[in-house]
N, C-alpha and C. Protein backbone atom coordinates (compact mmCIF):
# COMPACT_ATOMS: atom_id res chain seq x y z
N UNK A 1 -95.06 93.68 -93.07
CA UNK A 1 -95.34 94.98 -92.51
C UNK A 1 -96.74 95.00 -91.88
N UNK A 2 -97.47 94.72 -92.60
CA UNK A 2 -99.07 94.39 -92.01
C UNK A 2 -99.18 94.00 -90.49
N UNK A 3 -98.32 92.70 -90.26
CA UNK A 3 -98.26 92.45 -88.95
C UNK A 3 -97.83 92.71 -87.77
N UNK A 4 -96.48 94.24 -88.23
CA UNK A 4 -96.55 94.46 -86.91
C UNK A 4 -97.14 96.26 -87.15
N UNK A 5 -97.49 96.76 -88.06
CA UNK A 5 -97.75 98.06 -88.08
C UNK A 5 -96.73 98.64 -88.90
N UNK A 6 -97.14 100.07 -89.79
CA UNK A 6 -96.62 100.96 -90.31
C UNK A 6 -95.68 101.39 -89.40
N UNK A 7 -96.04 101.91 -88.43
CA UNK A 7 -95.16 103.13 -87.29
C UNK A 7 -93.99 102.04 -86.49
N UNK A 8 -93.70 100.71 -86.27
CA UNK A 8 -93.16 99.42 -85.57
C UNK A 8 -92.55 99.71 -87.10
N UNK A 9 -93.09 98.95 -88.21
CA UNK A 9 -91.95 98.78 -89.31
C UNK A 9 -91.27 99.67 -89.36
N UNK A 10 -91.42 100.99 -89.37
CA UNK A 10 -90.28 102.07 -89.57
C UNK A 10 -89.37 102.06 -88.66
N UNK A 11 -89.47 102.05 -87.45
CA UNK A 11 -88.67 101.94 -86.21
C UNK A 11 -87.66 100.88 -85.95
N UNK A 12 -88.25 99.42 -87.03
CA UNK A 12 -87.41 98.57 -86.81
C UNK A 12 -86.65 98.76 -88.03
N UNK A 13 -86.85 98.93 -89.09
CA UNK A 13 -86.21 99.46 -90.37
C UNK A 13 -85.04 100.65 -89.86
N UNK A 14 -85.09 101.22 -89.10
CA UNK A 14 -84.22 102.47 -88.97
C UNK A 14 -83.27 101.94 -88.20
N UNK A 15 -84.06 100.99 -87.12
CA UNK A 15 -82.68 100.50 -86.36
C UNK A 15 -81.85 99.70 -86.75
N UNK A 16 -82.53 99.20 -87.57
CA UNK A 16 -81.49 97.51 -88.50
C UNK A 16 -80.79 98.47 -89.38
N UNK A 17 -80.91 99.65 -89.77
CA UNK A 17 -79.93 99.59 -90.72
C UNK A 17 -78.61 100.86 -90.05
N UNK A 18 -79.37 100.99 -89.07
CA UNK A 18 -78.19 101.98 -88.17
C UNK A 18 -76.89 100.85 -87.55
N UNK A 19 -77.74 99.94 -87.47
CA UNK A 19 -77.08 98.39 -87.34
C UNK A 19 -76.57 97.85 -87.67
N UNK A 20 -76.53 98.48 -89.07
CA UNK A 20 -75.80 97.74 -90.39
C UNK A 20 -74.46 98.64 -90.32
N UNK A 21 -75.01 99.61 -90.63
CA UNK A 21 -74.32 100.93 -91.29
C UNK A 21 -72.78 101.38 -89.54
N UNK A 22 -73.52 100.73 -88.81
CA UNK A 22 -72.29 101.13 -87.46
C UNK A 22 -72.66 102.17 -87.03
N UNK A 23 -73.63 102.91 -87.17
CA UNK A 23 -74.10 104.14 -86.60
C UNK A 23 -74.92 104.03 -85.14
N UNK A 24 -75.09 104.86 -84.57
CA UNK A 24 -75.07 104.38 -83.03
C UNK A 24 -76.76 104.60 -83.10
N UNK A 25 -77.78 104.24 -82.32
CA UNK A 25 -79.63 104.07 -82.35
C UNK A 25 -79.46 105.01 -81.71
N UNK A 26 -80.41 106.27 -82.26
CA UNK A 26 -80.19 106.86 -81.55
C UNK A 26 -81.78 107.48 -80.76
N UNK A 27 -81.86 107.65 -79.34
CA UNK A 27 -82.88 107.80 -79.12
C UNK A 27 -83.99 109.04 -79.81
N UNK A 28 -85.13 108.47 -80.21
CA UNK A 28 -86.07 109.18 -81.08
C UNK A 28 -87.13 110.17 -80.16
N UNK A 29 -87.72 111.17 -80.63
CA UNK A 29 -88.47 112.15 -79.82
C UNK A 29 -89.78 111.29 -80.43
N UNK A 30 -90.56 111.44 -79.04
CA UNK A 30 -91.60 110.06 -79.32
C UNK A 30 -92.62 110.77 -80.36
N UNK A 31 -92.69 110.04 -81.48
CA UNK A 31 -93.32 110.26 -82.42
C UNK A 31 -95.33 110.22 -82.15
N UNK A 32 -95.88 111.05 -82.91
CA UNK A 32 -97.46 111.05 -82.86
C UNK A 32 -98.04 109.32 -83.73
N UNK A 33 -98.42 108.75 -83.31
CA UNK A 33 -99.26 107.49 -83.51
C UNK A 33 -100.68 107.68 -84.48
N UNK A 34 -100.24 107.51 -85.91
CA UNK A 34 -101.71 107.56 -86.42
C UNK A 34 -102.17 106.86 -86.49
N UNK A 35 -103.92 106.44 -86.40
CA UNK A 35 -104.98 105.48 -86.23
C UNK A 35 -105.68 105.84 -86.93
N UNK A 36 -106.04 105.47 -88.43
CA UNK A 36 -106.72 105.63 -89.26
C UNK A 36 -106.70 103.94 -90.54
N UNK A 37 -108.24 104.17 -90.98
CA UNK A 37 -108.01 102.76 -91.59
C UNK A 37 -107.87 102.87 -93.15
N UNK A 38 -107.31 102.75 -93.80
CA UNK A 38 -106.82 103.65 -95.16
C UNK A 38 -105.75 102.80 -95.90
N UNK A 39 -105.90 102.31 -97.36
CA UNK A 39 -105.03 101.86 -98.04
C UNK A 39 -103.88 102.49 -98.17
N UNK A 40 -102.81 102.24 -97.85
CA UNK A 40 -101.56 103.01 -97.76
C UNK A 40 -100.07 102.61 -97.80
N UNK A 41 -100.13 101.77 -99.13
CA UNK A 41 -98.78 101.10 -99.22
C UNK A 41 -97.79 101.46 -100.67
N UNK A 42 -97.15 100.46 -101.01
CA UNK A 42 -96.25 100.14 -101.89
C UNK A 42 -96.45 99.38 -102.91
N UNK A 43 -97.25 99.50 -104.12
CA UNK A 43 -97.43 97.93 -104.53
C UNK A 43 -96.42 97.36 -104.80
N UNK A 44 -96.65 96.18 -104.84
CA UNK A 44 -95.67 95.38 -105.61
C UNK A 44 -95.31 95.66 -107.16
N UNK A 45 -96.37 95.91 -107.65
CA UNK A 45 -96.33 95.77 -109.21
C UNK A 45 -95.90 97.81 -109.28
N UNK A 46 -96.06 98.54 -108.61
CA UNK A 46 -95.75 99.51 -108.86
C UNK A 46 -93.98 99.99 -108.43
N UNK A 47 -93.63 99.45 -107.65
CA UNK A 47 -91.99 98.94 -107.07
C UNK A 47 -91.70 97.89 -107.42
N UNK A 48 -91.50 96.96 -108.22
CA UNK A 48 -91.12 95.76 -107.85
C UNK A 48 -89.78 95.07 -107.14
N UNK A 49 -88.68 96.16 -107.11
CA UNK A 49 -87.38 95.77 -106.76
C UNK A 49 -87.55 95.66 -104.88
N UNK A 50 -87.63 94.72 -104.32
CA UNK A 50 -87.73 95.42 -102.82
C UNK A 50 -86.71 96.32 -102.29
N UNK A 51 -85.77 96.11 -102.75
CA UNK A 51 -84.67 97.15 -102.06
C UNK A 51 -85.23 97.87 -102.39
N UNK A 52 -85.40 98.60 -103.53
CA UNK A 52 -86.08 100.05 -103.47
C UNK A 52 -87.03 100.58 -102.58
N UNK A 53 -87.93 99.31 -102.73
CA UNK A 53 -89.34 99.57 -102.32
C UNK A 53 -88.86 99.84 -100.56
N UNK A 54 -87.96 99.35 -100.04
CA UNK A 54 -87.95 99.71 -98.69
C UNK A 54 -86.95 100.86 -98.77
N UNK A 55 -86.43 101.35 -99.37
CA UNK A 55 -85.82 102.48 -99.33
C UNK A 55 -86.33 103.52 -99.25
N UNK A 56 -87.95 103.04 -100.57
CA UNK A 56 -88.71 104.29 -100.56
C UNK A 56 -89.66 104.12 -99.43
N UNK A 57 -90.10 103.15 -98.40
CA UNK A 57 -90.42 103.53 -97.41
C UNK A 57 -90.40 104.45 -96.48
N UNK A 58 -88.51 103.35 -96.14
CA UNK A 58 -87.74 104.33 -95.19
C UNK A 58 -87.55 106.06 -95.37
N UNK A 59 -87.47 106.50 -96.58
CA UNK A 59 -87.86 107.93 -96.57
C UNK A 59 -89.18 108.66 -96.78
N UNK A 60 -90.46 107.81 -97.28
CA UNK A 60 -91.42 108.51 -96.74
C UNK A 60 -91.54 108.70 -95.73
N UNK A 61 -91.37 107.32 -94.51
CA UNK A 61 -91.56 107.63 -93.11
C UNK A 61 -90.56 108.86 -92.75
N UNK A 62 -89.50 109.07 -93.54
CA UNK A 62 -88.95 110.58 -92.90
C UNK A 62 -89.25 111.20 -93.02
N UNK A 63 -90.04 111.61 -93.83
CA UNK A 63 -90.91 113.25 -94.75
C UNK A 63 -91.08 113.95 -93.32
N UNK A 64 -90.36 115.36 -93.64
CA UNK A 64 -90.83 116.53 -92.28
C UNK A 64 -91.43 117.64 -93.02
N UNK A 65 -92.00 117.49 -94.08
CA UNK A 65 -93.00 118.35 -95.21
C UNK A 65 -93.07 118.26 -96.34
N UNK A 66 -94.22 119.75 -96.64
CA UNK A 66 -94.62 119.38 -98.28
C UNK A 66 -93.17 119.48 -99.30
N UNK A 67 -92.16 119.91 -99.02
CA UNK A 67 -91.25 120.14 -99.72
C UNK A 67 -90.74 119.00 -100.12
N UNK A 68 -90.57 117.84 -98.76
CA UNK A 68 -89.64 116.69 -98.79
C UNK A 68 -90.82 115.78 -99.77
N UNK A 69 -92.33 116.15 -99.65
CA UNK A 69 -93.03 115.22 -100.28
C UNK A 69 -93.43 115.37 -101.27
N UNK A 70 -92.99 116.70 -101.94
CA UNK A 70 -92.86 116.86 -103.27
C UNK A 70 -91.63 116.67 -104.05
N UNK A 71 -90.80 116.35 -103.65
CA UNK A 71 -89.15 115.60 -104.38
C UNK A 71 -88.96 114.26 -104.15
N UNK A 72 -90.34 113.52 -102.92
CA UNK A 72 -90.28 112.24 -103.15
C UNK A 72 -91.25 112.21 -104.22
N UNK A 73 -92.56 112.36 -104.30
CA UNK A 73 -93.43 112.60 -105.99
C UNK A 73 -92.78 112.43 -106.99
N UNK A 74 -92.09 113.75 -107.00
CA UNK A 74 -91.47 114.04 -108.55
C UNK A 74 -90.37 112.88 -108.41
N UNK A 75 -89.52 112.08 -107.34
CA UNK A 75 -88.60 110.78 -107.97
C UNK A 75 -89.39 109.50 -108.30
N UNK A 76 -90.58 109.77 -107.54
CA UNK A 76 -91.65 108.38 -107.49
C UNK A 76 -92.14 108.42 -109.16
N UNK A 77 -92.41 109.60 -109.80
CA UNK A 77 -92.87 109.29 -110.97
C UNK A 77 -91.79 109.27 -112.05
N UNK A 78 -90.55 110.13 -112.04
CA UNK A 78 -89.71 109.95 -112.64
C UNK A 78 -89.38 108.30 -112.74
N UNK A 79 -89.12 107.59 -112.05
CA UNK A 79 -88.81 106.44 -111.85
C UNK A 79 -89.77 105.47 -112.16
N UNK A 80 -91.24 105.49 -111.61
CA UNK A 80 -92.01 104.62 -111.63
C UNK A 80 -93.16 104.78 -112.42
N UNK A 81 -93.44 105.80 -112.92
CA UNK A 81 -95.02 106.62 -113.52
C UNK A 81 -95.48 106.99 -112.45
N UNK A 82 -96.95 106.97 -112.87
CA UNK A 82 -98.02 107.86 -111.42
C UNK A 82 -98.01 107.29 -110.65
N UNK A 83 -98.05 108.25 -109.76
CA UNK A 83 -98.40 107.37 -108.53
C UNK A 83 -99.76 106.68 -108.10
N UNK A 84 -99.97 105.65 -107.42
CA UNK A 84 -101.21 105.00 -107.32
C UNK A 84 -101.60 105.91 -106.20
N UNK A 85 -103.13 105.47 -105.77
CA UNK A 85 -103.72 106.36 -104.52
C UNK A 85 -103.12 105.36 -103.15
N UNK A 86 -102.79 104.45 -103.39
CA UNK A 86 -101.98 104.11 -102.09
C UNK A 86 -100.95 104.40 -102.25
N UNK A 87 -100.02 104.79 -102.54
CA UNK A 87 -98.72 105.29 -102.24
C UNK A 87 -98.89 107.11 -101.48
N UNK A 88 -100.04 107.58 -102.63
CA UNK A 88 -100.20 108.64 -102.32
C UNK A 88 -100.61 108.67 -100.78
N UNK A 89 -101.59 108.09 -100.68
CA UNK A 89 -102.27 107.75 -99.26
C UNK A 89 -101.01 107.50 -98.39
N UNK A 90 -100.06 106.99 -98.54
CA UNK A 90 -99.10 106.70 -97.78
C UNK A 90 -98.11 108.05 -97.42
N UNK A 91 -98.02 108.76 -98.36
CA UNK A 91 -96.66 109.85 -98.11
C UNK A 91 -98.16 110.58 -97.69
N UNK A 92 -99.69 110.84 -97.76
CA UNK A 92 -100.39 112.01 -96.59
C UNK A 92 -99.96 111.55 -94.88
N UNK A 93 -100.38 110.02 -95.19
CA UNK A 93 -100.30 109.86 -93.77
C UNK A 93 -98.61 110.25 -93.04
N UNK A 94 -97.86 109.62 -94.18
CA UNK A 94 -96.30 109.94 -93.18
C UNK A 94 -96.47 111.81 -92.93
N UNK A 95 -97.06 112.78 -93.70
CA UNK A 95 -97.06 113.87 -93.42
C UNK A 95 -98.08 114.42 -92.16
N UNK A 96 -98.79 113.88 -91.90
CA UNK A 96 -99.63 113.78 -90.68
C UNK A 96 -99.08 113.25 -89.52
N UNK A 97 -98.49 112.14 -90.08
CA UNK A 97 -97.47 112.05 -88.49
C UNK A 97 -96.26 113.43 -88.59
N UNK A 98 -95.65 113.49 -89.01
CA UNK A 98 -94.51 114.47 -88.98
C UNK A 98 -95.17 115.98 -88.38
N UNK A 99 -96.34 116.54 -89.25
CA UNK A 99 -97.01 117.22 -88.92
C UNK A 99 -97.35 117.15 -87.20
N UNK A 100 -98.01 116.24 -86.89
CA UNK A 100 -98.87 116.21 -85.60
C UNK A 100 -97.37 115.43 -84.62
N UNK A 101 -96.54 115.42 -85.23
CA UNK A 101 -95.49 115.23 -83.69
C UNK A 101 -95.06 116.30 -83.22
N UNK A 102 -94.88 117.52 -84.88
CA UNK A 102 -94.37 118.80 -84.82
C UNK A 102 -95.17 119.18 -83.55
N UNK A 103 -96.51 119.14 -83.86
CA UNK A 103 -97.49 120.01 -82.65
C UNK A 103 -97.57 119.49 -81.10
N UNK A 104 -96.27 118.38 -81.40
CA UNK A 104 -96.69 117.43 -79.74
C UNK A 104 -98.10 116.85 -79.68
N UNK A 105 -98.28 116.12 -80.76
CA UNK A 105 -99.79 115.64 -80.72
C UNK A 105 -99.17 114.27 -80.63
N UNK A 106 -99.97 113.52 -79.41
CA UNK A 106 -99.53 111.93 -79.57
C UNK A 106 -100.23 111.01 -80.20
N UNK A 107 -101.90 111.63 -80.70
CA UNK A 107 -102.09 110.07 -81.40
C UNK A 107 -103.46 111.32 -82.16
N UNK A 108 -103.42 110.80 -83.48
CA UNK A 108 -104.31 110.64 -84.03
C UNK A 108 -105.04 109.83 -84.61
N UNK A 109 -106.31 110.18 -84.36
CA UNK A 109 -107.44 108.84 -84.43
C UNK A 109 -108.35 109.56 -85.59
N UNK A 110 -108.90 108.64 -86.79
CA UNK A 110 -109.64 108.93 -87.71
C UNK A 110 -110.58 107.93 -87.81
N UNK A 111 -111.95 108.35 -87.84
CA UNK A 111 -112.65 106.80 -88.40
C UNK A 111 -114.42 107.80 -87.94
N UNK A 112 -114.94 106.87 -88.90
CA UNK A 112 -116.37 107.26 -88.94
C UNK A 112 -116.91 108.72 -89.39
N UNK A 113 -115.78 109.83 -89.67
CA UNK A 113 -116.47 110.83 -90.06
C UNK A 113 -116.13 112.11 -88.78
N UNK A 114 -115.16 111.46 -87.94
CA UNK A 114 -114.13 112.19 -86.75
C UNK A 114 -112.64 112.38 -86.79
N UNK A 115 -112.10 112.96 -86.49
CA UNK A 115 -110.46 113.15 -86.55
C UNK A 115 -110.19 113.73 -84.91
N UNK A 116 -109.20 112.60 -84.37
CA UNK A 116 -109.65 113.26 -82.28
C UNK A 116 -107.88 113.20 -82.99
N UNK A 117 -107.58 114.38 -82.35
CA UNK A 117 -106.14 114.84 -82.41
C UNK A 117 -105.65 115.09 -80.49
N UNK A 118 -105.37 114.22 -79.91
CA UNK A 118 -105.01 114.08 -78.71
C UNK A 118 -103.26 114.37 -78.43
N UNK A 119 -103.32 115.41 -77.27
CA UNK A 119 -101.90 115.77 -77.30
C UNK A 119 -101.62 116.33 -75.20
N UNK A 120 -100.80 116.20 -74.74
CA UNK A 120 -100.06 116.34 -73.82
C UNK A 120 -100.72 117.73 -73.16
N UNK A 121 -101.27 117.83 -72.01
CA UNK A 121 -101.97 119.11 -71.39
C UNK A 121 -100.24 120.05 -71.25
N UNK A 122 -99.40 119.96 -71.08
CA UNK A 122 -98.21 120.68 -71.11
C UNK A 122 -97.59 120.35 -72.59
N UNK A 123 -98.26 120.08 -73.73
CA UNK A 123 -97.71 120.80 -74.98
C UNK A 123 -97.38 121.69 -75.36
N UNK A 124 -96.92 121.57 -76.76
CA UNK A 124 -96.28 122.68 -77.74
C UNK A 124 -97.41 124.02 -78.15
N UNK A 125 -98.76 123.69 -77.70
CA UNK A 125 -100.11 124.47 -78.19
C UNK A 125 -99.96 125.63 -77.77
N UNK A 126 -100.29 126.42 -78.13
CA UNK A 126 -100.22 127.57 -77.70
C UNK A 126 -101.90 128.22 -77.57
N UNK A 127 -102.27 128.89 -76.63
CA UNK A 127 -104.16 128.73 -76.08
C UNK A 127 -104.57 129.69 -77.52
N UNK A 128 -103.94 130.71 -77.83
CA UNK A 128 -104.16 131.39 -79.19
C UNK A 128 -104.31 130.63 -80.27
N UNK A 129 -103.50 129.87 -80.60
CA UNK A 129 -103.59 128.85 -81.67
C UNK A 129 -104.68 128.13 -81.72
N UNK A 130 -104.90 127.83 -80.94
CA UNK A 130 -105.97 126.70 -80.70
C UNK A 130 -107.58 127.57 -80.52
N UNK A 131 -107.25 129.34 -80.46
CA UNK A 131 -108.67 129.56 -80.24
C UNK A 131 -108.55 130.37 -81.81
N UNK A 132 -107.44 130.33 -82.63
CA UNK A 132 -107.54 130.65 -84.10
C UNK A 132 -108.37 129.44 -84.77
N UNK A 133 -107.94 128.56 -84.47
CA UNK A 133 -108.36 126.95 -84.59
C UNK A 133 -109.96 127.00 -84.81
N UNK A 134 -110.09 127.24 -83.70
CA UNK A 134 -111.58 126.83 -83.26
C UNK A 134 -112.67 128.49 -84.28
N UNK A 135 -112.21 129.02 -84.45
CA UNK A 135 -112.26 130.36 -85.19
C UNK A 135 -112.71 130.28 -86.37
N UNK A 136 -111.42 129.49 -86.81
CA UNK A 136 -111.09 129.00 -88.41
C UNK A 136 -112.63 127.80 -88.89
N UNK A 137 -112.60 127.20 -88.03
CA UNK A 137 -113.50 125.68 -88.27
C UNK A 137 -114.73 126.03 -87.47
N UNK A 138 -115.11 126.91 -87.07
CA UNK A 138 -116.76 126.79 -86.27
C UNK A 138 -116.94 125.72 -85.50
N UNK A 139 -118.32 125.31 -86.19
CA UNK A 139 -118.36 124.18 -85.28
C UNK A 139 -118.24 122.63 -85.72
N UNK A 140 -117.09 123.07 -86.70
CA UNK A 140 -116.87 121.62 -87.04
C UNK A 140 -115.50 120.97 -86.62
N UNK A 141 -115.27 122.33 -85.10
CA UNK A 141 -113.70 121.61 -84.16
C UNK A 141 -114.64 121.56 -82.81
N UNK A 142 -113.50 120.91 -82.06
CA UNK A 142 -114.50 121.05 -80.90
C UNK A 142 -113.00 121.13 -79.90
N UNK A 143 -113.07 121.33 -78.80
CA UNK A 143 -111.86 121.27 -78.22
C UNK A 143 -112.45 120.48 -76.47
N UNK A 144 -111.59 119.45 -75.80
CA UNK A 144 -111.85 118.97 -74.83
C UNK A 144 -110.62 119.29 -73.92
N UNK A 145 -110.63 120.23 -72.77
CA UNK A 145 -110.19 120.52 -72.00
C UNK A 145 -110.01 119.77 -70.69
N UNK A 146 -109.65 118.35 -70.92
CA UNK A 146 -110.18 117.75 -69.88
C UNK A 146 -108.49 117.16 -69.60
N UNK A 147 -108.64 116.08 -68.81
CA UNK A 147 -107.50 115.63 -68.11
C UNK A 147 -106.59 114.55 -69.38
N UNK A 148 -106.98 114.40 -69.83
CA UNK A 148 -106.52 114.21 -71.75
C UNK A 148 -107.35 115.08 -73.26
N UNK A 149 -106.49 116.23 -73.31
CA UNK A 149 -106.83 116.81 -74.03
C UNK A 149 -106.94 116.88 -75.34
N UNK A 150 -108.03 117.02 -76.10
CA UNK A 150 -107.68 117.04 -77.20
C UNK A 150 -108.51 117.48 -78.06
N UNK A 151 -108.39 117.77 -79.49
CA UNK A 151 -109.09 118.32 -80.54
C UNK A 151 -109.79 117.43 -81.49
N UNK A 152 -111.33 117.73 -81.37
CA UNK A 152 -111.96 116.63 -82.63
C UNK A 152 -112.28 117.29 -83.73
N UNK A 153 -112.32 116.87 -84.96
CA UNK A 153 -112.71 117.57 -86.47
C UNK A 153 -113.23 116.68 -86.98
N UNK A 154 -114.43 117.51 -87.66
CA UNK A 154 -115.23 116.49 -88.28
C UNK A 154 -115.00 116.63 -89.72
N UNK A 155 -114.89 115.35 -90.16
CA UNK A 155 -113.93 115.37 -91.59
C UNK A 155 -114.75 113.98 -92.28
N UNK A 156 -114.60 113.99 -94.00
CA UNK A 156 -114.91 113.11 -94.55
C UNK A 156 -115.53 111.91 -93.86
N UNK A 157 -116.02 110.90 -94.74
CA UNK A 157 -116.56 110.10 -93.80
C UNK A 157 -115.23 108.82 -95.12
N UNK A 158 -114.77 109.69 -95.92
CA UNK A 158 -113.87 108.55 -96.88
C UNK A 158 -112.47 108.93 -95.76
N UNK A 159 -111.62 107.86 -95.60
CA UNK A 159 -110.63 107.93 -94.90
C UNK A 159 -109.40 108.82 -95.45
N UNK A 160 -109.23 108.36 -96.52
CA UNK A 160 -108.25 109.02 -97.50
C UNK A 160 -108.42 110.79 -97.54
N UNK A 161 -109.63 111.13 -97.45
CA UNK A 161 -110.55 112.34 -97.67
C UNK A 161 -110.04 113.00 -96.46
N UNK A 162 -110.36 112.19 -95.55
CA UNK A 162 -110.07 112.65 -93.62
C UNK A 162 -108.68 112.92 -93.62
N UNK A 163 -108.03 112.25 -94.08
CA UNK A 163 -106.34 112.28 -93.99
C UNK A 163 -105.89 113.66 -94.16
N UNK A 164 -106.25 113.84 -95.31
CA UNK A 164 -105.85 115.14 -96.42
C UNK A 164 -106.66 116.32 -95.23
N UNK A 165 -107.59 116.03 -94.97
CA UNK A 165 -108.90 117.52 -94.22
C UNK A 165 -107.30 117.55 -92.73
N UNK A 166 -107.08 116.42 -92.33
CA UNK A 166 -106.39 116.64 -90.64
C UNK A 166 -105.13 117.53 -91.14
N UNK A 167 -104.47 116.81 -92.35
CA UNK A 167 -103.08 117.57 -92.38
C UNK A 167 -103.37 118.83 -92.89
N UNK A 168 -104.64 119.44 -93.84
CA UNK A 168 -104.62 120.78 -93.71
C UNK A 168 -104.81 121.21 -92.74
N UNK A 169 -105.58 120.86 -91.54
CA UNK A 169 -105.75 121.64 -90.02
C UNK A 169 -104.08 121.77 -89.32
N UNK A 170 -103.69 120.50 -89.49
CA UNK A 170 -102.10 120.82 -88.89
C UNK A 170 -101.15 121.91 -89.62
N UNK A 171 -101.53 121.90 -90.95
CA UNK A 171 -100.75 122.90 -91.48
C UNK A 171 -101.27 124.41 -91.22
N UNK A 172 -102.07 124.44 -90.95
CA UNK A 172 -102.80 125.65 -90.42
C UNK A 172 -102.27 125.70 -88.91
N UNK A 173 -102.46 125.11 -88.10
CA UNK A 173 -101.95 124.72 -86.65
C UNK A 173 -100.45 125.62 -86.46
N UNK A 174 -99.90 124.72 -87.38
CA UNK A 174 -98.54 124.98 -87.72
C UNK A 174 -98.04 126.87 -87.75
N UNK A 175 -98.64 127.19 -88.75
CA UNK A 175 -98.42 128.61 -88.91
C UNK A 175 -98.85 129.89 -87.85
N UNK A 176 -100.02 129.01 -87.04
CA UNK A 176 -100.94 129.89 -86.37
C UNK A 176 -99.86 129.90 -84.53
N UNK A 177 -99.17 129.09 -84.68
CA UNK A 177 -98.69 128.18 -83.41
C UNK A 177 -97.33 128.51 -83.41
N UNK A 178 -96.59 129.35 -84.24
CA UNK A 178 -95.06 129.67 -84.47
C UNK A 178 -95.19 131.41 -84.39
């Protein structure tokens, strides 16, 4: 997985087994790209069966909220004990993508103590939302109106920390934007 990426492994995981299963590939609504550097896996010693362990992949990468990522939790510990902070780290980030595709955001970038949430000048945003946004956070959003648009937040300088700060802004996004 390391080598070709989180967001590539899921994609090829979904198609091999639509592959398997006789089900037809079906084209995907292009998903938001996260870029953040953050421990965020499976251990071995905490899964050891791989079938599982890619099972429980394949449905974190589906998580479309806190609901779905609180009944993967509660099977992750039923089954396995606590969860480690990389697994955890893993079902924030799958919720940050799900989150930030919701908003038509195509890539989020985290690193150094920034969060640039870049999304499509004919997005899902709505100019209200985004000036609740900027409302909500002072001056710790910034908004770039330029010919690639997008939103920076200044968040943790721990990655894991940043993760958690972006998906509360999206979940806020979320409510302010419907």
């Amino acid at each position: 997985m390391a080598s070709v990426g989180y967001d590539m492994y899921c994609k090829l995981l979904n198609q091999a087994v639509a592959e398997l299963t006789g089900e037809p590939v079906r084209e995907e609504i292009p998903e938001a790209t996260i870029e953040v550097l953050v421990d965020a896996y499976i251990d071995p010693e905490y899964v050891p069966n791989d079938s599982a362990k890619l099972d429980i992949y394949k449905r974190i990468a589906s998580l479309s909220g806190e609901d779905d990522a609180m009944d993967m939790r509660d099977e992750l510990i039923d089954r396995f004990g606590d969860i480690p902070k990389e697994t955890e780290n893993l079902i924030q980030v799958a919720l940050v993508k799900a989150l930030a595709t919701s908003c038509g955001f195509t890539t989020v970038h985290i690193e150094k103590g920034n969060a640039e949430l870049r999304f499509e000048a004919k997005g899902k945003l709505k100019p209200q939302a985004l000036l609740q946004l900027v409302g909500d956070y002072g001056d710790k959003l910034r908004f770039n109106a330029s010919e690639h648009p997008s939103i920076t937040l200044r968040v943790p300088m721990d990655n894991a920390a940043a993760v958690r700060s972006v998906k509360e802004l999206l979940e806020k996004l979320v409510l302010v934007n419907n």
